[in-house]
C-alpha atoms as a PDB file:
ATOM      1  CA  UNK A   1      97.937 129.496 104.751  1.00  0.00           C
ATOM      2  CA  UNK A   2      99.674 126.041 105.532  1.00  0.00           C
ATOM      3  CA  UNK A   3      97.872 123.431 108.051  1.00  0.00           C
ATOM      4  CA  UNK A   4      99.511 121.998 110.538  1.00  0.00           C
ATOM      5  CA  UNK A   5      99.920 118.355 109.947  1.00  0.00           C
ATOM      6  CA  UNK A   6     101.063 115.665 112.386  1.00  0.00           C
ATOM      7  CA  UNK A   7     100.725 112.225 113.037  1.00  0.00           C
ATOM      8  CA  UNK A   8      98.331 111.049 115.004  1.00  0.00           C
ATOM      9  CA  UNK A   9      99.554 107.068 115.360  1.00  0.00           C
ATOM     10  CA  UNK A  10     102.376 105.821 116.439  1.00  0.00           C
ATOM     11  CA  UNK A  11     102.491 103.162 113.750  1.00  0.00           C
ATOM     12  CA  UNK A  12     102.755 103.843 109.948  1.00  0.00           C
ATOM     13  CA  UNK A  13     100.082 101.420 109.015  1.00  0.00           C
ATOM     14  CA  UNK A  14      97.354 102.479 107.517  1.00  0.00           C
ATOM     15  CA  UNK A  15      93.972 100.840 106.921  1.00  0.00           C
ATOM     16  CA  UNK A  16      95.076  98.580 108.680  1.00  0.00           C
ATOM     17  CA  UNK A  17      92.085  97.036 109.794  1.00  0.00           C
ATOM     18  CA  UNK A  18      90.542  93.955 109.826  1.00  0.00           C
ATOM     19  CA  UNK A  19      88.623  92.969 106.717  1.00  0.00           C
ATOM     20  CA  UNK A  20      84.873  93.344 107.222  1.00  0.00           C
ATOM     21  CA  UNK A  21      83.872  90.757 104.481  1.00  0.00           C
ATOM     22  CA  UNK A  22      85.582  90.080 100.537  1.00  0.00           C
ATOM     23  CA  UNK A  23      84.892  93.557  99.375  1.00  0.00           C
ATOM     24  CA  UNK A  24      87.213  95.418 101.656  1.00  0.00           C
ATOM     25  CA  UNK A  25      90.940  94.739 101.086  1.00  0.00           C
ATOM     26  CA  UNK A  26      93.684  95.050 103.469  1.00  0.00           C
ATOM     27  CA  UNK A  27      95.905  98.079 102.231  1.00  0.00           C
ATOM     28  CA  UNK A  28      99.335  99.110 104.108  1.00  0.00           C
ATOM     29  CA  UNK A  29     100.638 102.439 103.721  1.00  0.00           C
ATOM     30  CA  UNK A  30     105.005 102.213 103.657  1.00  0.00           C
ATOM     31  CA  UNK A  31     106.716 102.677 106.862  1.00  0.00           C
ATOM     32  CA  UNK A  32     108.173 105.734 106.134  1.00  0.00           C
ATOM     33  CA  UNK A  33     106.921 108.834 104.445  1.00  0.00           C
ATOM     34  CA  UNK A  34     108.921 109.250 100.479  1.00  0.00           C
ATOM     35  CA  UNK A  35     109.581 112.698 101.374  1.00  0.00           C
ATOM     36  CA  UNK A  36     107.823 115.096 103.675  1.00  0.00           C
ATOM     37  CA  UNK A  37     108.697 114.590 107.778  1.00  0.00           C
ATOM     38  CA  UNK A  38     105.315 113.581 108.533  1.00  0.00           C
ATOM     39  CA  UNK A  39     104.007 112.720 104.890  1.00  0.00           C
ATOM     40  CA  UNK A  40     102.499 115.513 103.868  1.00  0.00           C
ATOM     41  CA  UNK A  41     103.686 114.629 100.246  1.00  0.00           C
ATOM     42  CA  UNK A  42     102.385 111.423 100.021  1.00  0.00           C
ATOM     43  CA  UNK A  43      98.827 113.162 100.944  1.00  0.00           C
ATOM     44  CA  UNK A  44      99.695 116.172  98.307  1.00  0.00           C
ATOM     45  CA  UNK A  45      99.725 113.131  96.030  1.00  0.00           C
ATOM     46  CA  UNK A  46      96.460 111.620  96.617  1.00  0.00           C
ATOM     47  CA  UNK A  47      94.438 114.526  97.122  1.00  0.00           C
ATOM     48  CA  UNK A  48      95.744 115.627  93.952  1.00  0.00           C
ATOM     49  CA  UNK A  49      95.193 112.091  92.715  1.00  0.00           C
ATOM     50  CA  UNK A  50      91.549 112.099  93.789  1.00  0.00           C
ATOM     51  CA  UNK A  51      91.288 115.952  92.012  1.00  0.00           C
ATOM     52  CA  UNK A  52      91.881 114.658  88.558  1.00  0.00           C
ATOM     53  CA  UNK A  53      89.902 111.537  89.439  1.00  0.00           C
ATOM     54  CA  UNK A  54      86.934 113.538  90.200  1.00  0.00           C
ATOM     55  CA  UNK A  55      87.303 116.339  87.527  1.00  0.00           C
ATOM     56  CA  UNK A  56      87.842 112.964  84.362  1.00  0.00           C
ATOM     57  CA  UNK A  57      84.109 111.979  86.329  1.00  0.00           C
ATOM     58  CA  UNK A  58      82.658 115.206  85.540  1.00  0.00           C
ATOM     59  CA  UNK A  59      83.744 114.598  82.059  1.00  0.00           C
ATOM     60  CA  UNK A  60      82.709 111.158  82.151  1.00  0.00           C
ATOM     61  CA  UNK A  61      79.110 111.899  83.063  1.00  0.00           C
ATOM     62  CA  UNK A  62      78.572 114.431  80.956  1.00  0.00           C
ATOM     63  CA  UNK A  63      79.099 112.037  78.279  1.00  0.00           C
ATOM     64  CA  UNK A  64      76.819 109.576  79.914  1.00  0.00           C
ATOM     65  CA  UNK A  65      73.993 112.384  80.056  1.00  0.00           C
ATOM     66  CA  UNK A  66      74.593 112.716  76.384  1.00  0.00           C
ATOM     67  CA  UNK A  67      73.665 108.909  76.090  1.00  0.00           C
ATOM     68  CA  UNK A  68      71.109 108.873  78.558  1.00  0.00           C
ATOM     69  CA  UNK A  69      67.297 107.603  78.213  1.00  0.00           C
ATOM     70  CA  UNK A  70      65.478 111.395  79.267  1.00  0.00           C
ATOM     71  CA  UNK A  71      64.289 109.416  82.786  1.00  0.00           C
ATOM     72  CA  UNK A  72      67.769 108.990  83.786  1.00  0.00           C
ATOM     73  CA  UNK A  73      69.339 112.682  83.036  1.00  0.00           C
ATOM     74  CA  UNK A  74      68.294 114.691  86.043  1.00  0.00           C
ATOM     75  CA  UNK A  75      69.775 111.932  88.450  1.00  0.00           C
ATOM     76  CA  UNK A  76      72.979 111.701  86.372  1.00  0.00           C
ATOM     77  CA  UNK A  77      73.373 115.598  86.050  1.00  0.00           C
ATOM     78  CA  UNK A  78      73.105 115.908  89.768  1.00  0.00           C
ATOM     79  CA  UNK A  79      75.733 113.275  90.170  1.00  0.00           C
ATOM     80  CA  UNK A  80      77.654 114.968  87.944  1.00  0.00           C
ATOM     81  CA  UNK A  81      77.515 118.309  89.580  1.00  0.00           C
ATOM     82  CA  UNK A  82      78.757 116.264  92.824  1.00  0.00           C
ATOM     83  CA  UNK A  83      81.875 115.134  91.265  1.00  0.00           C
ATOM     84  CA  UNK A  84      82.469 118.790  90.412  1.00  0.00           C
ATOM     85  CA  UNK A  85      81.931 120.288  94.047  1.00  0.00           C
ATOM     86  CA  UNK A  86      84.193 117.450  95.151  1.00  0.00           C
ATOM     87  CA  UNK A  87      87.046 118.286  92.667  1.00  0.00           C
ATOM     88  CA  UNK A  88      86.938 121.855  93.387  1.00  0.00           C
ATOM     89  CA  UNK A  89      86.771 120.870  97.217  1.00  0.00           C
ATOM     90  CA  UNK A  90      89.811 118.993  96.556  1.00  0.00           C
ATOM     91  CA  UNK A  91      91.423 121.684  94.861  1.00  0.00           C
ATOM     92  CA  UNK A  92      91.109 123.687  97.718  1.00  0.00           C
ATOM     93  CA  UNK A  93      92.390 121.089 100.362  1.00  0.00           C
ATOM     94  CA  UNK A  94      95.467 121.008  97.622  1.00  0.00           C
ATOM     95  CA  UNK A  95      95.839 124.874  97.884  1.00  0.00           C
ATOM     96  CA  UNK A  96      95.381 125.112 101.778  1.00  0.00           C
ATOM     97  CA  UNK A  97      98.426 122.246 102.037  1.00  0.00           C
ATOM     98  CA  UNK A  98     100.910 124.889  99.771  1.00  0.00           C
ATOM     99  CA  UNK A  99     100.972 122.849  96.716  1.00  0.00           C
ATOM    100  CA  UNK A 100      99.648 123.388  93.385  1.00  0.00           C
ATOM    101  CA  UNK A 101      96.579 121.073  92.336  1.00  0.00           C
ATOM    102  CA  UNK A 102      97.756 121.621  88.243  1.00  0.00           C
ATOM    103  CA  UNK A 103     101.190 119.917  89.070  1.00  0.00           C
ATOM    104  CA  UNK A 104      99.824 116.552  88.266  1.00  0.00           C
ATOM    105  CA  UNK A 105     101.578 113.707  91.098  1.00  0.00           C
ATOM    106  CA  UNK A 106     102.439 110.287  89.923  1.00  0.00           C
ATOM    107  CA  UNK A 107      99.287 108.930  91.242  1.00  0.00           C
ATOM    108  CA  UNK A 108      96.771 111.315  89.220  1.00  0.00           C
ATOM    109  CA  UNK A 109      98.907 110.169  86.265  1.00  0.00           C
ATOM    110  CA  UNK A 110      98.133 106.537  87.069  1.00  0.00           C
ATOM    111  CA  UNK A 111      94.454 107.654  87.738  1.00  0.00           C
ATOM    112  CA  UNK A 112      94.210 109.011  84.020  1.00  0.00           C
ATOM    113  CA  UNK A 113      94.633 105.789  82.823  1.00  0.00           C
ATOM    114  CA  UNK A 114      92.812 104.059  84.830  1.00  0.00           C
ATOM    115  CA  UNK A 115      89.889 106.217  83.678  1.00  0.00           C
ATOM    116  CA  UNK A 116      90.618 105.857  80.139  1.00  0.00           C
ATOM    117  CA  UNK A 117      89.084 102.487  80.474  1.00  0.00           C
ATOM    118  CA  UNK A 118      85.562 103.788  81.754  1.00  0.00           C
ATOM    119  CA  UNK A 119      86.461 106.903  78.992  1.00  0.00           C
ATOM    120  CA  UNK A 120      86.584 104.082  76.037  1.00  0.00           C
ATOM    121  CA  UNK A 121      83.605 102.408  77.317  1.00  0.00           C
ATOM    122  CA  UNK A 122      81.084 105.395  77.753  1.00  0.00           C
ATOM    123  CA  UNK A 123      82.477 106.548  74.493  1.00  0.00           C
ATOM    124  CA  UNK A 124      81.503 104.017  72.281  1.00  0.00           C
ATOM    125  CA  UNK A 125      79.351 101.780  74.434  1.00  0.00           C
ATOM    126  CA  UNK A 126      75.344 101.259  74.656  1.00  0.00           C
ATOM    127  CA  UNK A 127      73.655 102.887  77.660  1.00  0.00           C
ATOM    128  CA  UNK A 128      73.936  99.329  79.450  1.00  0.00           C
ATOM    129  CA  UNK A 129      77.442  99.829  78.948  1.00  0.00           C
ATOM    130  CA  UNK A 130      77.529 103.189  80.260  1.00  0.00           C
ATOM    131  CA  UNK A 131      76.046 102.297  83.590  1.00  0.00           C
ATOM    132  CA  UNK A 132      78.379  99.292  83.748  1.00  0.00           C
ATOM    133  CA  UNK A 133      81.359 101.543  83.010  1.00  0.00           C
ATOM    134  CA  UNK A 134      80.004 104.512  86.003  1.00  0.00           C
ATOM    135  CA  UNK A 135      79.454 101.126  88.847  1.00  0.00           C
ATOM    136  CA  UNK A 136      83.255 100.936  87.690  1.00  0.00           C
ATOM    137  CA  UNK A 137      84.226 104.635  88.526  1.00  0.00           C
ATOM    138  CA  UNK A 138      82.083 105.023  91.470  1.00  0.00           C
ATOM    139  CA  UNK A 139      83.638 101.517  93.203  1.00  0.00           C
ATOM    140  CA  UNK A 140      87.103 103.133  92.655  1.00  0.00           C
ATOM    141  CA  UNK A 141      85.840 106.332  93.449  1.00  0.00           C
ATOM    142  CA  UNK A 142      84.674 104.807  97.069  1.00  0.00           C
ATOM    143  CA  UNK A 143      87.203 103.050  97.909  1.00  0.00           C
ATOM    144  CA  UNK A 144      89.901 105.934  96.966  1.00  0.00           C
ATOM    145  CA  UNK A 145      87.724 108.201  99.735  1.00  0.00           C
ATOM    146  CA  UNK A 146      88.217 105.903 102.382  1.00  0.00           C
ATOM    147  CA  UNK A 147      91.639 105.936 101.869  1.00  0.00           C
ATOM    148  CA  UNK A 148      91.940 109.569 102.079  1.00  0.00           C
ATOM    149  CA  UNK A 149      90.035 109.807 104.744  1.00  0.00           C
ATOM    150  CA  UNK A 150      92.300 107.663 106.671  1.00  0.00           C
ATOM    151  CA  UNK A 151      95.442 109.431 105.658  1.00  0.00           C
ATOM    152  CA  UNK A 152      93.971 112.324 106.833  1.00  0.00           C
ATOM    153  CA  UNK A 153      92.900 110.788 110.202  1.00  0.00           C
ATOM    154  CA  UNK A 154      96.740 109.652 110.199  1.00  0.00           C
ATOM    155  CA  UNK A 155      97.614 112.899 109.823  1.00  0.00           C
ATOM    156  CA  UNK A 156      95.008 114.740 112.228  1.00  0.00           C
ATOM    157  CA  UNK A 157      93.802 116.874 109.539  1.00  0.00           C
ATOM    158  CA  UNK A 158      90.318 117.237 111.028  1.00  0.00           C
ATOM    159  CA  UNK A 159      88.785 119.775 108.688  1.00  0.00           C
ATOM    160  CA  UNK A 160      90.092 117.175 105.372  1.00  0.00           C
ATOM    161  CA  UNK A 161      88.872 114.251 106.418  1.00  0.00           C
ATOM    162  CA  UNK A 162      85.389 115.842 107.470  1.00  0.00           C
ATOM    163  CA  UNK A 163      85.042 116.967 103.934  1.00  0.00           C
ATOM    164  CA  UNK A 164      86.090 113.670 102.573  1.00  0.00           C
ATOM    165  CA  UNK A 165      83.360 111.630 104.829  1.00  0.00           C
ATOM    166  CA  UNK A 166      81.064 113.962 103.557  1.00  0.00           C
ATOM    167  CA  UNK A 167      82.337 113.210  99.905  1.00  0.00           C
ATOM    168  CA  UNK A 168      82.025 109.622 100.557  1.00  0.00           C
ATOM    169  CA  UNK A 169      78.536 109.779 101.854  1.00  0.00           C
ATOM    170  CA  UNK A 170      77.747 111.098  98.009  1.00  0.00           C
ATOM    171  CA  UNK A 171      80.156 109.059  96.930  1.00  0.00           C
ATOM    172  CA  UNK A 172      77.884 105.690  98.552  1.00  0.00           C
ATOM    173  CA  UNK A 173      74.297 107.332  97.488  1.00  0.00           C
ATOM    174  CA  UNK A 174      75.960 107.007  93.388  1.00  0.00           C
ATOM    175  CA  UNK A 175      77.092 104.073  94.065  1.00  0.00           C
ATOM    176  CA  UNK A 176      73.742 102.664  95.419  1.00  0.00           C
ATOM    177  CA  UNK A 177      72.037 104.465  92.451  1.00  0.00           C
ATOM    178  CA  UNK A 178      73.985 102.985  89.827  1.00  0.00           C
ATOM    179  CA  UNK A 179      73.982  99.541  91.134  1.00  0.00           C
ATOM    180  CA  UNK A 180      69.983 100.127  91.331  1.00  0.00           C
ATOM    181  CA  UNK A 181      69.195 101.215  87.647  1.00  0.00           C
ATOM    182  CA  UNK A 182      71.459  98.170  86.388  1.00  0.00           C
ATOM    183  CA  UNK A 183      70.192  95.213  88.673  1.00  0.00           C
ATOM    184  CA  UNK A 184      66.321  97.142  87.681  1.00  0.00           C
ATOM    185  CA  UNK A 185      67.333  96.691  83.908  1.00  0.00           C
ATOM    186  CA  UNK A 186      68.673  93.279  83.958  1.00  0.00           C
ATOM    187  CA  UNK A 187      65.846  92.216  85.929  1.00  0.00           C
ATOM    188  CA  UNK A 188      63.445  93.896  83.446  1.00  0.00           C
ATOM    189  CA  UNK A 189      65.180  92.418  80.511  1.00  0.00           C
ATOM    190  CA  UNK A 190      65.388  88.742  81.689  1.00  0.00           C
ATOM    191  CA  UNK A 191      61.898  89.202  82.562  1.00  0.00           C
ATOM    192  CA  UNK A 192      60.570  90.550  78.824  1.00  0.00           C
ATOM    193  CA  UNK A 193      62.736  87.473  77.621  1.00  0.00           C
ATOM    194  CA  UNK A 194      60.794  85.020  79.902  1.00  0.00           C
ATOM    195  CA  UNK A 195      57.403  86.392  78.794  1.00  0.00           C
END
């Protein structure tokens, strides 16, 4: 079954906002949709985007777990299974909208490589490394949520963006996590170097 999508703006701008401080950058959506009347392929394309974004961090983290000091597993397996409930959420969104979430849209071919990056890194680099290589994928990963969630606002696709807010939410409590456990080890290690 198809939802009904239409705008809920006048204006085409999106995120359009003012910035609230140097981590939140002023986006613009283009004034027309590429394709669909009321751009339902340009959100096809970045829920689909966000769908192989979140299934590469399921991957990702399961390759951090393998590196992982034993204290940090359970944390990092629970994030983990929240990247997969989020894919397969976003699979479902993709299905609902009549497309196909295996046809993979320009923009989850761009998101492939950017994740090769945080691949490389987790691959081959210390646990330090690791965490400083996840703080990469979960900034990306919250700042791609709020964009969906807008388009969907734009949109007035209700039942989306609710999902996506409640993505985010998870989305912010990795984020905080991560950022914790690497500003806990640095501080640790400059502090057994001071000793």
């Amino acid at each position: 079954m198809s939802r009904k999508l239409t705008p809920t703006r006048k204006n085409s701008r999106l995120l359009s906002r003012k910035s609230k401080g140097p981590s939140r950058a002023r986006i613009s959506m283009p004034p027309k949709p590429v394709r669909g009347p009321r751009g339902e392929d340009e959100f096809i394309d970045k829920c689909t985007e966000r769908y192989y974004f979140e299934s590469a961090g399921v991957s990702l983290y399961d390759a951090a777990i393998r590196k992982a000091p034993q204290q940090f597993r359970a944390k990092l397996t629970e994030i983990r299974d929240q990247e997969r409930a989020h894919a397969q959420m976003l699979r479902e969104v993709i299905r609902t909208l009549d497309a196909d979430p295996g046809v993979m849209t320009e923009s989850a071919k761009l998101s492939q490589i950017e994740s090769s990056g945080v691949i490389h890194v987790i691959e081959h680099g210390n646990f330090e490394a690791v965490m400083d290589a996840l703080l990469v994928l979960e900034l990306v990963d919250n700042a791609k949520w709020e964009l969906l969630i807008e388009i969907a606002d734009e949109l007035g696709d209700d039942e989306a963006k609710e999902s996506f807010e409640d993505a985010l939410g998870d989305e912010a409590d990795h984020l905080v996590y991560i950022r914790e456990q690497i500003v806990q080890t640095t501080m640790y290690r400059l502090q057994t170097r001071a000793a």
